[in-house]
Protein backbone atom coordinates (compact mmCIF):
# COMPACT_ATOMS: atom_id res chain seq x y z
CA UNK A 1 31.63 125.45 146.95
CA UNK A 2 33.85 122.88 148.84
CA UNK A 3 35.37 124.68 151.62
CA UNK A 4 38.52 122.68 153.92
CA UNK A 5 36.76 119.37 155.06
CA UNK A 6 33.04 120.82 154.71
CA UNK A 7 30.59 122.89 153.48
CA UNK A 8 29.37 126.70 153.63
CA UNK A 9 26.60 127.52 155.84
CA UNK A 10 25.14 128.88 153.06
CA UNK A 11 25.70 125.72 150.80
CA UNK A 12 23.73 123.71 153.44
CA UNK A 13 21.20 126.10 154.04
CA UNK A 14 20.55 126.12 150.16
CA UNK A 15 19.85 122.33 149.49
CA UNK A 16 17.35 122.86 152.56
CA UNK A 17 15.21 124.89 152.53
CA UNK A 18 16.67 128.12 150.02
CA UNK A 19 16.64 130.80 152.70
CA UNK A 20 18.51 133.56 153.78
CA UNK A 21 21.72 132.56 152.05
CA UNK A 22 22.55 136.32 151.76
CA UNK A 23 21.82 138.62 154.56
CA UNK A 24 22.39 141.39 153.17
CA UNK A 25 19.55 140.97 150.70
CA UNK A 26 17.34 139.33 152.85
CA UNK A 27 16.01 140.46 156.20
CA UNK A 28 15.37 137.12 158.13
CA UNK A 29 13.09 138.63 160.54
CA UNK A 30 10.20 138.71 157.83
CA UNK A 31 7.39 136.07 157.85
CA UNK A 32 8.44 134.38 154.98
CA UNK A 33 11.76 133.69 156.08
CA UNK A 34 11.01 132.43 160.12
CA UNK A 35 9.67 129.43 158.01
CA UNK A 36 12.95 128.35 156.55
CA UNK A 37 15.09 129.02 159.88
CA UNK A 38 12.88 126.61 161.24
CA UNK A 39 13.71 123.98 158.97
CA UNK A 40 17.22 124.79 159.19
CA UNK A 41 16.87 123.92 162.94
CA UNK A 42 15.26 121.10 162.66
CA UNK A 43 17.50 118.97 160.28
CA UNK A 44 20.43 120.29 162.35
CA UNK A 45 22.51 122.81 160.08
CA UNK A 46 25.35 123.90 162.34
CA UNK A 47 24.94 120.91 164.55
CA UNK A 48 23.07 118.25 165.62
CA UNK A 49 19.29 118.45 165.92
CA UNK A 50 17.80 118.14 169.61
CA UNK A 51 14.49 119.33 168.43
CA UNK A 52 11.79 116.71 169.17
CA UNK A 53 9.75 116.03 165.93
CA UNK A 54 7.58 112.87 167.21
CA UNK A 55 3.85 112.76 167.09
CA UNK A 56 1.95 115.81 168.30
CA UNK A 57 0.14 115.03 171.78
CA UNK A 58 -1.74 117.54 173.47
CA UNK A 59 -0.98 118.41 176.99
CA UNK A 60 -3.78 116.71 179.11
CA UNK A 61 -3.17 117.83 182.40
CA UNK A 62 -4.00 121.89 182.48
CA UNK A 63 -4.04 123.04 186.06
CA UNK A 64 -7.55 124.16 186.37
CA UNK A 65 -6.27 127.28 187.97
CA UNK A 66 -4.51 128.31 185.01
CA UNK A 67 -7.79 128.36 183.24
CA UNK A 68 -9.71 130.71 186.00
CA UNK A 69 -9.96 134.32 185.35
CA UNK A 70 -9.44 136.49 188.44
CA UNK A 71 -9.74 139.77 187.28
CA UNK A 72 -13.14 141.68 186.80
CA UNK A 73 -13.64 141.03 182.29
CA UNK A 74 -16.38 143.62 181.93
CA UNK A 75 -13.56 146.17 183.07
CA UNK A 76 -11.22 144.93 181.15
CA UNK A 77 -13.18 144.80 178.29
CA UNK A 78 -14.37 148.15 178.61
CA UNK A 79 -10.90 149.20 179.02
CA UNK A 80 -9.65 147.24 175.73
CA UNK A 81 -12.02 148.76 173.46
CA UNK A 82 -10.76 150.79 171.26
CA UNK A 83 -12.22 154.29 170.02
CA UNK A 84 -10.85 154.72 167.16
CA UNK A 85 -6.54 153.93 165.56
CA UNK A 86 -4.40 156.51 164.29
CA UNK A 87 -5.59 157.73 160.78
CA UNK A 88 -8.60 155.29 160.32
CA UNK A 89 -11.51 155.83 158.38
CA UNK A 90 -14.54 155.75 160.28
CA UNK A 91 -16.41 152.28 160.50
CA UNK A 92 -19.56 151.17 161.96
CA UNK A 93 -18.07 148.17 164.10
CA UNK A 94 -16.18 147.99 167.49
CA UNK A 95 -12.52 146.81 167.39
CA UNK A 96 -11.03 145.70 170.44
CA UNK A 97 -7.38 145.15 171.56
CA UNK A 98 -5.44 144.30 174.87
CA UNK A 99 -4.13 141.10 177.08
CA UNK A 100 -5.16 138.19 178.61
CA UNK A 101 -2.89 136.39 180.90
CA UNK A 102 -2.31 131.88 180.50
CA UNK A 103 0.10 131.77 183.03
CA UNK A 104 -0.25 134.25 186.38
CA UNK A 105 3.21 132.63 187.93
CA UNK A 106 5.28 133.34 184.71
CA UNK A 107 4.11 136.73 183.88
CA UNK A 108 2.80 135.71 180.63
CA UNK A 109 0.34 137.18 178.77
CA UNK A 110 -1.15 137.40 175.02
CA UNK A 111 -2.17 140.19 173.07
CA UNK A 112 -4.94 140.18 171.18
CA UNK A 113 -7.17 142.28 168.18
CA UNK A 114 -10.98 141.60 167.57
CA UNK A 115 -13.26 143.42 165.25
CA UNK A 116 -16.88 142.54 165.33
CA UNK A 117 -18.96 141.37 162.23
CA UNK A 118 -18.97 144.79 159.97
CA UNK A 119 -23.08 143.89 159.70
CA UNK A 120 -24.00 145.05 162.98
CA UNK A 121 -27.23 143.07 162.66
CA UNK A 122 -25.63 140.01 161.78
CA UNK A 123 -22.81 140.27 164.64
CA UNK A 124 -25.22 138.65 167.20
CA UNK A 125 -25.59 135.23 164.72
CA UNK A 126 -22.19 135.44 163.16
CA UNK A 127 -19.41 132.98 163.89
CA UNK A 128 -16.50 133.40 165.87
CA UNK A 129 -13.06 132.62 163.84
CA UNK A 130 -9.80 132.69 165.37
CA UNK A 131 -7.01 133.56 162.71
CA UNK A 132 -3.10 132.70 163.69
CA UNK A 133 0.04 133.13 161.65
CA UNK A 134 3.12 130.93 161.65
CA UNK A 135 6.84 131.96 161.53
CA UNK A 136 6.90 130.15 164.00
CA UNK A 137 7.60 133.57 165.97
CA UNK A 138 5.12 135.82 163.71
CA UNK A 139 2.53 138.64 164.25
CA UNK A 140 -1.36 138.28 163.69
CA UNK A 141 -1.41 141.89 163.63
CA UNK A 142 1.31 142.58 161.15
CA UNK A 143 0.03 140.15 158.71
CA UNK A 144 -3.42 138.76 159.28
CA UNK A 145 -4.92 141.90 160.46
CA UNK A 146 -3.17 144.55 158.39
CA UNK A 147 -1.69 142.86 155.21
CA UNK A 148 -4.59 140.27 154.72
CA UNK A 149 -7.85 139.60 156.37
CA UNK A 150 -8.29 142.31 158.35
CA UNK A 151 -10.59 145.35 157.84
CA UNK A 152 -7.72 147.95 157.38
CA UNK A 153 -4.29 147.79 155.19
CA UNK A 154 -1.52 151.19 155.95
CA UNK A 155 -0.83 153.34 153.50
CA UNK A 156 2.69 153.86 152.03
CA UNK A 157 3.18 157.12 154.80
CA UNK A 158 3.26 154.57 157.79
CA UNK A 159 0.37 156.63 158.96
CA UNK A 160 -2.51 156.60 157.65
CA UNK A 161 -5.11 153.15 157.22
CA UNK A 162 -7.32 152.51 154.01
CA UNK A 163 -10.03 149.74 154.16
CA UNK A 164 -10.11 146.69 153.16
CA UNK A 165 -13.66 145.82 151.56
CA UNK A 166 -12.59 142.24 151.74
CA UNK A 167 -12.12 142.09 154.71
CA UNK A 168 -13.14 138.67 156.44
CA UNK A 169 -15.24 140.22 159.66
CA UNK A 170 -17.47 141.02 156.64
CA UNK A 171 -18.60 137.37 157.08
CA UNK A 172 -17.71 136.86 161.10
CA UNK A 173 -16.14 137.81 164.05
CA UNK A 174 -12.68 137.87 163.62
CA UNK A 175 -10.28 137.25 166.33
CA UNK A 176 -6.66 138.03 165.65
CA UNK A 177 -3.82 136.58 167.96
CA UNK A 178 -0.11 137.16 168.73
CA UNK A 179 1.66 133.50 169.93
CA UNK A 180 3.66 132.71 171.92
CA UNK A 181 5.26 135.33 173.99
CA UNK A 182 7.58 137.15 172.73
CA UNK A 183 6.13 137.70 169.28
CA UNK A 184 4.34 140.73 168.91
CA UNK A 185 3.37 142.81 171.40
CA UNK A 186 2.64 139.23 173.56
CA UNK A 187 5.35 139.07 176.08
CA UNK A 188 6.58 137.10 179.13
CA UNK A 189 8.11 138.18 182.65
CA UNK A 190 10.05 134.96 182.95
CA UNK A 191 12.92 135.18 180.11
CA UNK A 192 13.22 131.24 180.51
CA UNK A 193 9.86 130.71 178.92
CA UNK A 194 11.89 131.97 175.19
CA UNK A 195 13.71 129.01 175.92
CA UNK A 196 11.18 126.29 176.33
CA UNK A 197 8.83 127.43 173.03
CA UNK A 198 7.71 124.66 171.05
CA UNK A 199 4.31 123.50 169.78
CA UNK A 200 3.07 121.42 172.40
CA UNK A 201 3.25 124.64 174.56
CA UNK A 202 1.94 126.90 172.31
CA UNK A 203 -1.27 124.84 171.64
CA UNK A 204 -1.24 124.80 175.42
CA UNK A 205 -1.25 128.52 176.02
CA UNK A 206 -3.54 129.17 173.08
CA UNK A 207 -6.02 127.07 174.65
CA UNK A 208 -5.42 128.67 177.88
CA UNK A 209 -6.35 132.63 175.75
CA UNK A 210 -9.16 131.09 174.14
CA UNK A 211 -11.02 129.51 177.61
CA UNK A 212 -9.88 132.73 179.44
CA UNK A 213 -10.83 135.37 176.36
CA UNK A 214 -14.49 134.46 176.41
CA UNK A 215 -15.07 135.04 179.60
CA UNK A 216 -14.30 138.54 178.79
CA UNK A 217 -16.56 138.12 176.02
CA UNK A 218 -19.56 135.28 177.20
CA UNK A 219 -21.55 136.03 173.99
CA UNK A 220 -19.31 133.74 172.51
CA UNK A 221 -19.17 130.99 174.36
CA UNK A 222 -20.92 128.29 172.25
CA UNK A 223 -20.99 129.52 169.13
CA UNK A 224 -19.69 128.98 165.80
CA UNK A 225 -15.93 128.48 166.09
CA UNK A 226 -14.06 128.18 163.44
CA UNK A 227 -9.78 128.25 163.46
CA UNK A 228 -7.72 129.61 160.76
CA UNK A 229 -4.48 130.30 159.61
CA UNK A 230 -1.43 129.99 157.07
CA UNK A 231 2.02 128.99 156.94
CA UNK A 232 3.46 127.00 159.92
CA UNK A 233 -0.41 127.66 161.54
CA UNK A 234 -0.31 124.68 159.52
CA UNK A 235 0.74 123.02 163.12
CA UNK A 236 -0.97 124.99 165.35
CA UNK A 237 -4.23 125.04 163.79
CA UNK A 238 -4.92 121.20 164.10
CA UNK A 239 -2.75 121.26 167.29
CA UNK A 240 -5.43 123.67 168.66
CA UNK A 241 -8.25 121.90 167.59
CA UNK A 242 -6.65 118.71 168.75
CA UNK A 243 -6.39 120.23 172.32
CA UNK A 244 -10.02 121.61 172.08
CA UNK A 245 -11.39 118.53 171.33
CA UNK A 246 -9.58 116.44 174.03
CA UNK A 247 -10.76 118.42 176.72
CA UNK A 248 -14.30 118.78 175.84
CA UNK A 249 -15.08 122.42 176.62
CA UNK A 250 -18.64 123.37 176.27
CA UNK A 251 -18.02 126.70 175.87
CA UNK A 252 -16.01 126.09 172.33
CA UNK A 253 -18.12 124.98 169.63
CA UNK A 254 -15.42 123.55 167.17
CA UNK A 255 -16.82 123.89 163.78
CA UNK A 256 -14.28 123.43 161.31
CA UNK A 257 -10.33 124.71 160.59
CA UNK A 258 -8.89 126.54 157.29
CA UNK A 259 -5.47 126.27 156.97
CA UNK A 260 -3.72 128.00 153.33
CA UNK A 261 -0.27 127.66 152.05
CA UNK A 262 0.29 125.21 155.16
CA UNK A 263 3.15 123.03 156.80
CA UNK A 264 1.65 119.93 156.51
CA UNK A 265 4.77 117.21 156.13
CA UNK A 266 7.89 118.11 156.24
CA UNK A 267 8.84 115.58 153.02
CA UNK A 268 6.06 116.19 150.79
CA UNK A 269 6.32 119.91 151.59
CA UNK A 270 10.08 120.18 150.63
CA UNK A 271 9.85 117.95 147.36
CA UNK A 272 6.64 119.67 146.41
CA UNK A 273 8.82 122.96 146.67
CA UNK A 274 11.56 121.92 144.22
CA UNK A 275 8.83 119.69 141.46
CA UNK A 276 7.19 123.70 141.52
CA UNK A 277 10.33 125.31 140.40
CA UNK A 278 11.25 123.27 137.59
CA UNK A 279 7.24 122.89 136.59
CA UNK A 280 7.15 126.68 136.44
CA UNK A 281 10.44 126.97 134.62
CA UNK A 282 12.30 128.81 137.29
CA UNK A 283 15.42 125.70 137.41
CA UNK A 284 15.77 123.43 134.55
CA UNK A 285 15.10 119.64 134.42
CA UNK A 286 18.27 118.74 134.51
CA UNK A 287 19.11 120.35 137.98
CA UNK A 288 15.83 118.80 139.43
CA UNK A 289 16.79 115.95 138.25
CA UNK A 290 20.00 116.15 140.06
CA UNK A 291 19.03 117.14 142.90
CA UNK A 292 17.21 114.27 143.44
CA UNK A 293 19.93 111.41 142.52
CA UNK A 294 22.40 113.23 144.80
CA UNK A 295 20.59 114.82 147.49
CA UNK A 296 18.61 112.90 150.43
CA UNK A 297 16.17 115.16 150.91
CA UNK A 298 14.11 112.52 152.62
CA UNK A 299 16.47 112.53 155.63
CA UNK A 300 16.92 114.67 159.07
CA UNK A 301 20.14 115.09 158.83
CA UNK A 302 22.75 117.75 156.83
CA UNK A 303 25.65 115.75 157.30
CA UNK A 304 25.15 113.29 154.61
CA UNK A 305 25.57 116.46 151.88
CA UNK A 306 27.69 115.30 149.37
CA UNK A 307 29.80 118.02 147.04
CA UNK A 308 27.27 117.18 143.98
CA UNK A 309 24.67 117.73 145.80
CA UNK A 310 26.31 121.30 147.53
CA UNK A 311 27.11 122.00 143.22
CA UNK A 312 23.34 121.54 142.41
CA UNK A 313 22.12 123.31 145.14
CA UNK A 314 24.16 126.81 144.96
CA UNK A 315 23.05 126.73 141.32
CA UNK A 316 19.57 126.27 142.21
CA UNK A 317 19.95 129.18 144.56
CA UNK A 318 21.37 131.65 141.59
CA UNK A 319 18.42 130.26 139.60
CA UNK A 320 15.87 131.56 141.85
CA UNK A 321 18.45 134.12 143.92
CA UNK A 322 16.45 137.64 142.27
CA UNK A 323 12.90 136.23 142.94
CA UNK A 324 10.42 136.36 145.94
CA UNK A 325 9.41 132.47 146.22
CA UNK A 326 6.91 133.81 148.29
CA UNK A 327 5.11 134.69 144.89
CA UNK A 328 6.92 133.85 142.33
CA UNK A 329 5.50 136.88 139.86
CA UNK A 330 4.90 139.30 142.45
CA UNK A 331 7.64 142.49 142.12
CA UNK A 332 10.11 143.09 144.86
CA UNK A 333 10.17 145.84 147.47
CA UNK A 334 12.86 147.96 145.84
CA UNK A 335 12.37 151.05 148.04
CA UNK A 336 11.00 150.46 151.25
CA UNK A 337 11.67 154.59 152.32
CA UNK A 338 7.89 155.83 153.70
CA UNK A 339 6.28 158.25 151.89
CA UNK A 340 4.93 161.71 152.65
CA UNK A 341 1.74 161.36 151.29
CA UNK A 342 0.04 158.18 150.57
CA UNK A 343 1.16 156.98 147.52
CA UNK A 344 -1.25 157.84 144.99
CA UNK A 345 -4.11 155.19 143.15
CA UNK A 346 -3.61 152.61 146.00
CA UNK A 347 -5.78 149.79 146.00
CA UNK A 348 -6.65 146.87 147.54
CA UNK A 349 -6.57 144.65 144.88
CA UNK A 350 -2.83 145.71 144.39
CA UNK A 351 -1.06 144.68 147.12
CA UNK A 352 1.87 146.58 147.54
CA UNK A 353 5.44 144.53 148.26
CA UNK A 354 7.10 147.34 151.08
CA UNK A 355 3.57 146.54 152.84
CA UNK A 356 6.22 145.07 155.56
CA UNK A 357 7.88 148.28 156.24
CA UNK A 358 4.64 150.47 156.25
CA UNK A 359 3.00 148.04 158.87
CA UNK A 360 6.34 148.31 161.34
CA UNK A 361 6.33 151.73 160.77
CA UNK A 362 2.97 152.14 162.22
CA UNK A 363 2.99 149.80 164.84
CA UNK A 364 6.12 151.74 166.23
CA UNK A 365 4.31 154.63 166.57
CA UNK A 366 3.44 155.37 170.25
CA UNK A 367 0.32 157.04 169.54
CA UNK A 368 -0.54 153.64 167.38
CA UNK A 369 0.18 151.46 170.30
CA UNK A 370 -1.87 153.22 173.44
CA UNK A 371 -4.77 152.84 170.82
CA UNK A 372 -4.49 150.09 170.37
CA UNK A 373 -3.52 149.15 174.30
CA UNK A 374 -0.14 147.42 173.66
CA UNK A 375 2.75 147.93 176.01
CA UNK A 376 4.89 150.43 174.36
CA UNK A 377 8.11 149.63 172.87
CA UNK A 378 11.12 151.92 173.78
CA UNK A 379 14.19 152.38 171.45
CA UNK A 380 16.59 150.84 170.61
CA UNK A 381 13.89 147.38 170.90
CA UNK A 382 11.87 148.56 168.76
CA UNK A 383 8.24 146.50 168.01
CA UNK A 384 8.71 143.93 165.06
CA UNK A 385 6.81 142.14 162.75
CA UNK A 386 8.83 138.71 163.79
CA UNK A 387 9.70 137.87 166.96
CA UNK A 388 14.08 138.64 167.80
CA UNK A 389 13.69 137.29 170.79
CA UNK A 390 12.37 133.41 170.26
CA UNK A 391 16.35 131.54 171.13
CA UNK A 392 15.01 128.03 170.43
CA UNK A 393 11.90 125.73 169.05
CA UNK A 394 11.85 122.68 171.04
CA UNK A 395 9.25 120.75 169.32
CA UNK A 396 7.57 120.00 166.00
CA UNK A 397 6.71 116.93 164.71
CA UNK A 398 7.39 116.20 161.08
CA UNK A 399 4.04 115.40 159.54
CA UNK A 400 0.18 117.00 161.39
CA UNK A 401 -1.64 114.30 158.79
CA UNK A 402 -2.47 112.42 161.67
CA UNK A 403 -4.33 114.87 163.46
CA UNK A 404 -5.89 116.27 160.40
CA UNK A 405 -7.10 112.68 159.88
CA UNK A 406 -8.10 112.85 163.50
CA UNK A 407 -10.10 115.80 163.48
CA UNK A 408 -12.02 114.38 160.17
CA UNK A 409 -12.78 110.97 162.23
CA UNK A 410 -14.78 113.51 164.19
CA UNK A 411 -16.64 115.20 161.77
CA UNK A 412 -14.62 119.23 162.56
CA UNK A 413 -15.07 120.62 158.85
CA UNK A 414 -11.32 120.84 157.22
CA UNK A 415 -10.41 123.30 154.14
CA UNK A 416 -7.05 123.55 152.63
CA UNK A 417 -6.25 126.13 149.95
CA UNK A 418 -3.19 127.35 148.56
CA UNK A 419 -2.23 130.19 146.43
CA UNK A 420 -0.80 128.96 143.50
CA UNK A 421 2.12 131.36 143.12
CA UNK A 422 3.76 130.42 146.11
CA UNK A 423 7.07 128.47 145.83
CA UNK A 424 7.67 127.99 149.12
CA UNK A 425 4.91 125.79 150.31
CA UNK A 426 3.26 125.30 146.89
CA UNK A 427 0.31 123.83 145.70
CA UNK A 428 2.69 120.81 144.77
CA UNK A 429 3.22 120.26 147.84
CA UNK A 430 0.08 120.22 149.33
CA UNK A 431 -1.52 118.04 146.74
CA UNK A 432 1.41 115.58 147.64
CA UNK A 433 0.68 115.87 150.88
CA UNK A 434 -3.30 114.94 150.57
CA UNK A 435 -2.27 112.02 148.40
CA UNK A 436 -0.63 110.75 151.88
CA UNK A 437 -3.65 110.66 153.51
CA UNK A 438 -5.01 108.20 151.35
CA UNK A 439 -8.25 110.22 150.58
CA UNK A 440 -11.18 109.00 148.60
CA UNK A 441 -12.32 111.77 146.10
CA UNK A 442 -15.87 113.29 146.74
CA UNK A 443 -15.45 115.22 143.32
CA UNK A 444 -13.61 115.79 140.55
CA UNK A 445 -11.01 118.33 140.32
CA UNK A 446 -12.52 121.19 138.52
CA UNK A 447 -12.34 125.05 137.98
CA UNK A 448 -14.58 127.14 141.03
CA UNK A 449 -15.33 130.77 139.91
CA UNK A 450 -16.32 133.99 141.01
CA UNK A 451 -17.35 137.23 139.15
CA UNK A 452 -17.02 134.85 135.73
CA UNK A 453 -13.32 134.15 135.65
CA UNK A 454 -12.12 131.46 137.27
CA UNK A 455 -11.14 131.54 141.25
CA UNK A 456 -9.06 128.51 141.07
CA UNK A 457 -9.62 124.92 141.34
CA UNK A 458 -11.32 122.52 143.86
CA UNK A 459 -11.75 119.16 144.88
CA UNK A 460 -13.65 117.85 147.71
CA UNK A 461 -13.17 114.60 149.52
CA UNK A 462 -14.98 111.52 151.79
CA UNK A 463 -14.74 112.62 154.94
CA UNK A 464 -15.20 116.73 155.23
CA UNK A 465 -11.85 117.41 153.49
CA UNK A 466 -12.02 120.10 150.75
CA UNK A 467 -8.76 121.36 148.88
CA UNK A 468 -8.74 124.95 146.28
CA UNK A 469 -6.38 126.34 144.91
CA UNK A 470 -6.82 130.07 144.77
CA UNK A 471 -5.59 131.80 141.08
CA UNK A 472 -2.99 134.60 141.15
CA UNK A 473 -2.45 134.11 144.48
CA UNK A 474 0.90 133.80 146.89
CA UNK A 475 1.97 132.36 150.31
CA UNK A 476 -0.18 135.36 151.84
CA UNK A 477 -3.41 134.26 149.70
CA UNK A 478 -5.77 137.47 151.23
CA UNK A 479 -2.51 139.79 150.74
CA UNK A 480 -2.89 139.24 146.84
CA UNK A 481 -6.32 137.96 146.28
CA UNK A 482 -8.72 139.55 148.87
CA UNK A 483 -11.69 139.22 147.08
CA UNK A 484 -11.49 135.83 146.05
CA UNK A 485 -9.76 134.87 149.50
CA UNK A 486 -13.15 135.70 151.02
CA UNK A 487 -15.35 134.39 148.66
CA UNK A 488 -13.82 131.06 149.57
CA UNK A 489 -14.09 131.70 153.18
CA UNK A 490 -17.50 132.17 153.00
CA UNK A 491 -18.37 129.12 150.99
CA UNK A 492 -16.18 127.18 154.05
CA UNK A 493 -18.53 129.05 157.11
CA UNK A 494 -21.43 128.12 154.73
CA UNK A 495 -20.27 124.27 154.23
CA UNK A 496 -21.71 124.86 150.56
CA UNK A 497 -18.88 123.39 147.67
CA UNK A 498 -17.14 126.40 145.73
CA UNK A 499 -19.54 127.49 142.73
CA UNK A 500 -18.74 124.90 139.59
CA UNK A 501 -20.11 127.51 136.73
CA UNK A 502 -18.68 130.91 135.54
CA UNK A 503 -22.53 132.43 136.11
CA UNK A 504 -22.01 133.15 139.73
C-alpha cells in the first residue's frame, strides 16, 4: 500500500524481484535469497544505483607475481589432504581441502574441496571440472558439495554424512570452490577488499586459484577442464572462461562450461519469472496481465513505480507468499530443530528441505572444520552458508549473452539446463533468453530419457549450444534430481546429444 509520498520497501522489493518481503519468514542469508538482494541493488531500491552493469571485460593486466606460487605445493598438499570427515562412510577416493592464496599483499586467500574420480583407475584420464555457486556471496561447500554434486549429503543429526551415489566425481574430478573472500571459509586480511567485490574481480581472483591450485596439483595441468555452476555462476562461469581464454594459459585446457538455472539477462530472466507463475497457475491472468501494462519492468530504475503497479505487485506476493519459488512443489522446512538420530528411511532421491540447517550445523562443528583444514570459526561469528559480511557488489553487467556468444565463436562446448520447477530463474526465462541470441536450431525440441521415463527435454543448436530441461527438478537441479542431474553431465563431458528414445 501507498504510504505518505512513496512506497514500502517491501512494495518495491515485491514488483522486483519477490524476495524477502517478510523477514521473519524468510532468512535472507540462504542461497536462494542472495539472488534477489542482488537485484534489489542493482535497480536501486532504497536509492540510486552506483553499481556498474556495462559489458563484462576481463582484467588484462595480472601482475605476473600474483600468479607465482612461493610456497613448497607438495607440502601443502600433503598437509590438505584429508583422512577422513566427521561421521563419513568409508570411500575409496582421496578428498582434499585447504587454501591457496591470489593476493599475498591483501591477505587473501580461497578455500577449496576436491575429491578425486571415485574410479580410481579412471582418475588418471578423467577430467578436471571446477563447480561454483552464485549468491553472489554463496558456499561451494554448503551447496555444491553437500546438498548437490558432491559425494556426501548430512544427515538430519548435523553429524553424521550418507553418500551420494550420484555424485558427479563419479564421472571426474571435481573441484569445489568458495568465492570471493568472505564467503565461506575463504577470507581476506584487508577488510577493504568486502568493499570492492564485484565480478570483474572475482573472475580475476578465480583465475588467480585456478593458475596457482595446479601447481599444487601438476597432474592437471592440461587436461580436460570443464567449468560449472548454477544460479548467478551464471556470470562467473563465462566470466571465467572469458578470462581463461584471453590470457592463453597452456596449462588450462578449456573444454566446455555448464551453467543450470542461470542469470543470463537481467530482462528476459525477470519476465520469464512472472510468464512461469501465471503458466503454472500460481497468479492469475489477469494480474500478469497487469503487471505488465503498469509496471516497467524493462527499466533500471524503482522510482518510476506507480500505485497500480505497487497494488498488483503485493497481490502477486500473497499469491505466491506460502510457496518456495525455488521449487515450486517442493514442501517447506517446517522444523529445522536437528535430530538425535538420523532421521529414519533417508534417501538420496528425497531431498530433504531443512538440508540448510543440517549442513551449517556441521560445518560449525570444530572437529568438522580441522578435517577439513578450514580456519575455525569462534562464537558469536559463527560459519555460514552465505556470506554476512559481503557490504557491496560493485559490478555486474546486465546481460553475459555476449560472452556466451563469445566463447561459442571459439568452439568452448556450452550446456544450459534448467530444472523446470524453479520459479525464480525458470525455464521461461532461459528459453527467452536463448531466443536473444538469435540461435539457429541444430534439432528439434524433443523429450531425452533415462531409465524409460522421460529426463526432460532438449534442443541443441549451430554453434556448440545445447539447452535441457531437467523433469521434477528445482533451482538446485542435483539437490532434487541427482540421478538424472548426472546423467546429463555425463552426456555434456562425453559431447554425445541426450538419448532421444525411452530404451536407454
Amino acid at each position: 500500500m501507498r504510504k505518505g509520498q512513496g512506497y514500502s520497501y517491501s512494495e518495491i522489493a515485491s514488483v522486483l524481484v519477490l524476495l524477502c518481503v517478510v523477514v521473519s519468514r524468510i532468512e535472507c542469508s540462504s542461497q536462494v535469497h542472495a539472488l534477489s538482494r542482488l537485484y534489489l541493488s542493482k535497480r536501486g531500491v532504497g536509492g540510486s544505483s552506483t553499481m556498474d552493469t556495462s559489458h563484462f571485460k576481463a582484467v588484462k593486466d595480472l601482475k605476473p607475481s600474483s600468479l607465482r606460487s612461493v610456497a613448497n605445493q607438495e607440502e601443502l598438499r600433503e598437509r590438505d589432504l584429508i583422512r577422513r570427515l566427521p561421521g563419513q562412510p568409508p570411500v575409496s577416493f582421496d578428498q582434499y581441502g585447504g587454501y591457496v592464496t591470489v593476493n599475498e599483499s591483501a591477505g587473501r586467500s580461497f578455500f577449496y574441496y576436491f575429491v578425486e574420480a571415485s574410479n580410481s583407475k579412471s582418475k588418471d584420464s578423467s577430467p578436471l571440472l571446477l563447480w561454483l555457486n552464485g549468491g553472489p556471496g554463496c558456499s561451494s561447500l554448503a551447496y555444491g558439495a553437500l546438498q548437490e554434486l558432491g559425494p556426501f549429503r548430512v544427515h538430519s543429526d548435523g553429524k553424521t554424512l550418507f553418500r551420494n551415489r550420484y555424485a558427479w566425481n563419479n564421472a571426474a574430478n571435481v573441484l569445489f570452490l568458495e568465492s570471493p573472500a568472505g564467503v565461506g571459509f575463504s577470507y581476506t586480511n584487508t577488510t577493504s577488499d568486502l568493499e570492492k567485490h564485484g565480478d570483474r574481480n572475482t573472475a580475476a581472483d578465480n583465475y588467480i586459484f585456478l593458475v596457482k591450485w595446479l601447481e599444487r596439483f601438476p597432474e592437471y595441468k592440461g587436461r580436460d577442464l570443464y567449468i560449472a555452476g548454477e544460479s548467478y555462476a551464471g556470470h562467473y562461469v563465462p566470466q571465467l572462461a572469458h578470462t581463461i581464454l584471453l590470457h592463453h594459459r597452456s596449462s588450462l585446457n578449456l573444454k566446455g562450461i555448464l551453467i543450470g538455472n542461470a542469470v543470463i539477462n537481467d530482462e528476459t530472466d525477470l519476465m520469464g519469472m512472472y510468464d512461469f507463475f501465471e503458466s503454472h497457475a500460481l497468479i492469475s491472468e489477469d494480474s500478469l496481465a497487469r503487471l505488465k501494462n503498469n509496471c516497467d519492468l524493462k527499466t533500471e530504475s524503482a522510482s518510476v513505480m506507480t500505485e497500480e503497479c505497487a497494488v498488483v505487485s503485493d497481490q502477486i506476493d500473497m499469491d505466491t507468499y506460502y510457496l518456495d519459488i525455488y521449487n515450486i512443489y517442493a514442501p517447506l522446512c517446517l522444523n529445522s530443530t536437528l535430530t538425535h538420530r538420523p532421521k529414519r528411511g533417508t534417501t538420496i532421491r528425497e531431498f530433504d528441505p531443512c538440508s540448510d540447517h543440517y549442513v551449517q550445523a556441521y560445518l560449525n562443528r570444530p572437529e568438522v572444520q580441522a578435517a577439513l583444514h578450514a580456519n575455525a570459526t569462534k562464537l558469536p561469528y559463527e560459519w555460514q552458508p552465505c556470506s554476512s559480511v559481503i557490504k557491496k557488489w560493485n559490478d555486474s553487467p546486465t546481460t553475459v549473452i555476449p560472452l556466451i556468444k563469445e566463447l561459442m565463436g571459439q568452439g568452448v562446448r556450452v550446456w544450459v539446463f534448467s530444472g523446470d520447477t524453479d520459479g525464480r530463474i525458470p525455464v521461461t526465462s532461459t528459453k527467452y533468453s536463448l531466443k536473444k541470441m538469435n540461435l539457429t536450431a541444430k534439432t528439434a525440441w524433443h523429450p531425452w530419457y533415462l531409465g524409460g521415463e522421460v529426463g526432460g527435454y532438449t534442443e541443441e543448436y549451430k554453434g556448440k549450444l545445447t539447452f535441457a530441461t531437467v523433469r521434477g527438478a528445482g533451482h538446485q537441479v542435483p539437490s532434487f534430481q541427482p540421478k538424472r542431474s548426472l546423467s546429463l553431465f555425463i552426456h555434456f563431458l562425453n559431447d554425445t546429444p541426450l538419448p532421444d528414445t525411452s530404451r536407454y
